[in-house]
N, C-alpha and C. Protein backbone atom coordinates (compact mmCIF):
# COMPACT_ATOMS: atom_id res chain seq x y z
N UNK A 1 43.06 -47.89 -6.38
CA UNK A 1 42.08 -46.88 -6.67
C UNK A 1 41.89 -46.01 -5.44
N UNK A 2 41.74 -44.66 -5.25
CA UNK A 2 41.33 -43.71 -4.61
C UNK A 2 40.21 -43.07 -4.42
N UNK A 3 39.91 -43.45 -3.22
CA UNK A 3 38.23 -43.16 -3.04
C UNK A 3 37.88 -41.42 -2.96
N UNK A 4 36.98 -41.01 -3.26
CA UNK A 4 36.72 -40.10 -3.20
C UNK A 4 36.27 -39.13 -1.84
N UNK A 5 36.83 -38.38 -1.02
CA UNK A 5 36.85 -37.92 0.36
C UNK A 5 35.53 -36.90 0.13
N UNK A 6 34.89 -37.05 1.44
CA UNK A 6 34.53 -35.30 1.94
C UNK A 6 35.20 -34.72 2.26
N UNK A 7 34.62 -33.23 1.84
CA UNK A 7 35.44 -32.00 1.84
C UNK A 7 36.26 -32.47 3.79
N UNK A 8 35.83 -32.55 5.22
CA UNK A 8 36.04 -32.79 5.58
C UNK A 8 36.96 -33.69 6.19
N UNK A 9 37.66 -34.79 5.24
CA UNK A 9 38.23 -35.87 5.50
C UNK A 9 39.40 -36.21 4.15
N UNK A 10 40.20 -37.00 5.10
CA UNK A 10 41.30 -36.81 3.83
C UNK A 10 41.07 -37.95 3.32
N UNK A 11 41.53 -38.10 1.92
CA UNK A 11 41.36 -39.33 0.94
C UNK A 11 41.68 -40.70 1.42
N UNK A 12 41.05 -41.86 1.43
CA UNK A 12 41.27 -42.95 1.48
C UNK A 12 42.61 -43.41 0.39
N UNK A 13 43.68 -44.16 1.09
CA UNK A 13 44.76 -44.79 0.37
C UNK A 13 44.96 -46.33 0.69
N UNK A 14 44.99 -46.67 -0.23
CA UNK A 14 45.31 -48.42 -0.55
C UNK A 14 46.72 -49.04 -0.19
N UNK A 15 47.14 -49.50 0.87
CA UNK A 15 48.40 -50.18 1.11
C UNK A 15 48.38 -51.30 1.44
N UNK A 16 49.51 -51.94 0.99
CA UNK A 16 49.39 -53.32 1.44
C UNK A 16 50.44 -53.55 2.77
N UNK A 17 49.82 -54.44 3.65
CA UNK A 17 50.52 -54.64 4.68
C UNK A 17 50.22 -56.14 5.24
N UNK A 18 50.92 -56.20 5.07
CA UNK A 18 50.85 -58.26 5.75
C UNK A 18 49.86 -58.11 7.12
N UNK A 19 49.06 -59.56 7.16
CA UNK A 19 48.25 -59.21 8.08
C UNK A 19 48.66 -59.23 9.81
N UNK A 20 49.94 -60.43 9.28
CA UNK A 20 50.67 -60.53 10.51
C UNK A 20 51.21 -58.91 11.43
N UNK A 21 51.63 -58.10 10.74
CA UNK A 21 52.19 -56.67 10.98
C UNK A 21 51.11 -56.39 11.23
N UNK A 22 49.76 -56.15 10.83
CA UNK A 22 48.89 -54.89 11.24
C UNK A 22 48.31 -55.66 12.40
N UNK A 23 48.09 -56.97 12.39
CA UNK A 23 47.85 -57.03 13.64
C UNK A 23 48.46 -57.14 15.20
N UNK A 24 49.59 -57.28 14.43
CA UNK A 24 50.79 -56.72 15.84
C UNK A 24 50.71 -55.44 16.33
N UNK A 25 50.39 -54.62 15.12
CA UNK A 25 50.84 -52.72 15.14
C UNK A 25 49.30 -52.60 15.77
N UNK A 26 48.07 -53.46 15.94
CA UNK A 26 47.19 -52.72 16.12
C UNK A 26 47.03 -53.53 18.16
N UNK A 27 47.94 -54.32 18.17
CA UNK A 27 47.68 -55.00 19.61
C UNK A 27 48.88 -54.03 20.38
N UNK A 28 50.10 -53.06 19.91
CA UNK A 28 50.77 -52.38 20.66
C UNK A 28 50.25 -51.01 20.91
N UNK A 29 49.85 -50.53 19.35
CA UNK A 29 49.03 -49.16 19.67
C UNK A 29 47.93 -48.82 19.22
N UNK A 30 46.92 -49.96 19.14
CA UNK A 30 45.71 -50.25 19.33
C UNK A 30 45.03 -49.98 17.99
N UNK A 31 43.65 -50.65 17.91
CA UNK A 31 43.15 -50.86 16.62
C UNK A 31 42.96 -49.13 16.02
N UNK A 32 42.88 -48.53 16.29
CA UNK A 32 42.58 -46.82 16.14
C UNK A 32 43.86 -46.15 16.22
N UNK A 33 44.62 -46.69 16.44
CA UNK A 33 46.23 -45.92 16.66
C UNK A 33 46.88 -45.91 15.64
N UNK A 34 46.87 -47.08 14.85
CA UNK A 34 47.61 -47.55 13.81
C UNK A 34 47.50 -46.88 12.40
N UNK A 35 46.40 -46.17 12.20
CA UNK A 35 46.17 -44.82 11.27
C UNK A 35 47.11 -43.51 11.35
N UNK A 36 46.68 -43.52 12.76
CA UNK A 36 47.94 -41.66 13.17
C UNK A 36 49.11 -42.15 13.18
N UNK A 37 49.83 -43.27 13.54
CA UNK A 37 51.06 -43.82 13.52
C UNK A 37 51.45 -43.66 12.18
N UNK A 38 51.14 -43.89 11.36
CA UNK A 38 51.64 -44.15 9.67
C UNK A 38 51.41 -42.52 9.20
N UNK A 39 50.35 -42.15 9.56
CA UNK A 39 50.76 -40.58 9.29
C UNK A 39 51.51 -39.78 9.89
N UNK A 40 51.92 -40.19 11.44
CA UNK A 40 53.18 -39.60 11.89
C UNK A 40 54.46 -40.32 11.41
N UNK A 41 54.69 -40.90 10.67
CA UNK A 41 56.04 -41.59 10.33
C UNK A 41 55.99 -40.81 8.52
N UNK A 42 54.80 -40.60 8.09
CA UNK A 42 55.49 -39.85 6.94
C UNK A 42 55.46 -38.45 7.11
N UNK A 43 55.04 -37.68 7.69
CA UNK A 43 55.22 -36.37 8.41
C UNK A 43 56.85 -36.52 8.49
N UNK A 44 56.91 -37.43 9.47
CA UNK A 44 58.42 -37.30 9.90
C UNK A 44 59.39 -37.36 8.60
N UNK A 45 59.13 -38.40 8.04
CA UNK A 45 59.77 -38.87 7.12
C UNK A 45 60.11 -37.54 5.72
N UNK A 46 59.01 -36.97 5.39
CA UNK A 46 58.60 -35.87 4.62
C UNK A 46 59.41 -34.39 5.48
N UNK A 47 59.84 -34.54 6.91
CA UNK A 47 60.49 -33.07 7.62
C UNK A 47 59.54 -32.11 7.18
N UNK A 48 58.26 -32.45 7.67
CA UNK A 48 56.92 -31.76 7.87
C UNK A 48 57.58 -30.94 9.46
N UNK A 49 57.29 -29.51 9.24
CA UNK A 49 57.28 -28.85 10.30
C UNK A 49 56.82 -29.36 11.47
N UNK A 50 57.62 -29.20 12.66
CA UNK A 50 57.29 -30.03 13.81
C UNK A 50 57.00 -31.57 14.05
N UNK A 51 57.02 -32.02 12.81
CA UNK A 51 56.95 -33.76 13.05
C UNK A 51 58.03 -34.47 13.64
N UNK A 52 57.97 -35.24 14.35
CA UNK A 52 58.95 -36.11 15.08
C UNK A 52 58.56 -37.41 14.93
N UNK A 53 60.07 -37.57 15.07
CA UNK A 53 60.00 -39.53 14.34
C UNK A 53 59.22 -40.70 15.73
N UNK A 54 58.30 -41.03 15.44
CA UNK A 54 57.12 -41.94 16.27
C UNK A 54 58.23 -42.58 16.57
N UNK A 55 57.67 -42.96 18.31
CA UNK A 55 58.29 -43.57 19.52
C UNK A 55 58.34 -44.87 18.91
N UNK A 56 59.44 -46.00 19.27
CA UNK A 56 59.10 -47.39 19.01
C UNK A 56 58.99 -47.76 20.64
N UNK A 57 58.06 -48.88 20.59
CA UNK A 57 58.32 -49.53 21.85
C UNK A 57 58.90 -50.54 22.23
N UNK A 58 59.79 -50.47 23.49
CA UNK A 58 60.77 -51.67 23.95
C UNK A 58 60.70 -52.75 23.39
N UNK A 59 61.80 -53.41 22.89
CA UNK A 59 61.52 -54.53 22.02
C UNK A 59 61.30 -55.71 22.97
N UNK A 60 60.57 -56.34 22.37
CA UNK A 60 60.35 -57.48 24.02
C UNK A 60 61.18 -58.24 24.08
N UNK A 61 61.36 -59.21 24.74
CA UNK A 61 62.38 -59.42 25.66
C UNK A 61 62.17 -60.91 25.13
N UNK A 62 63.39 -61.56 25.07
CA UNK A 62 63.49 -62.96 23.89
C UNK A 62 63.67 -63.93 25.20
N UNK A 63 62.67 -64.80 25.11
CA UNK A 63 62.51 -65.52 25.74
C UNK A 63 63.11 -67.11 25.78
């Protein structure tokens, strides 16, 4: 279901994401990061004018 936005703000969307992943994605680019990240990857994804495909970071190192 789709929540209803203020004029101001864009619509709330429902995804599912394992909790293991979001809390990885939110300990590399932080609990507030992990919103603009997913909208810069479909920007990119979509070849939205000027979007560029989000940085990954160094994969860590296997211990």
């Amino acid at each position: 279901m789709v929540s209803r936005a203020k004029d101001t703000h864009t619509t709330n969307r429902v995804i599912r994401i394992p909790d293991d992943d979001w809390e990885d994605l939110g300990r590399i680019v932080g609990d507030r990061g992990r919103a603009q990240l997913v909208r810069d990857f479909i920007a990119w994804y979509l070849h939205r004018p000027k979007a560029a495909q989000p940085k990954r970071p160094a994969k860590p190192s296997e211990a």
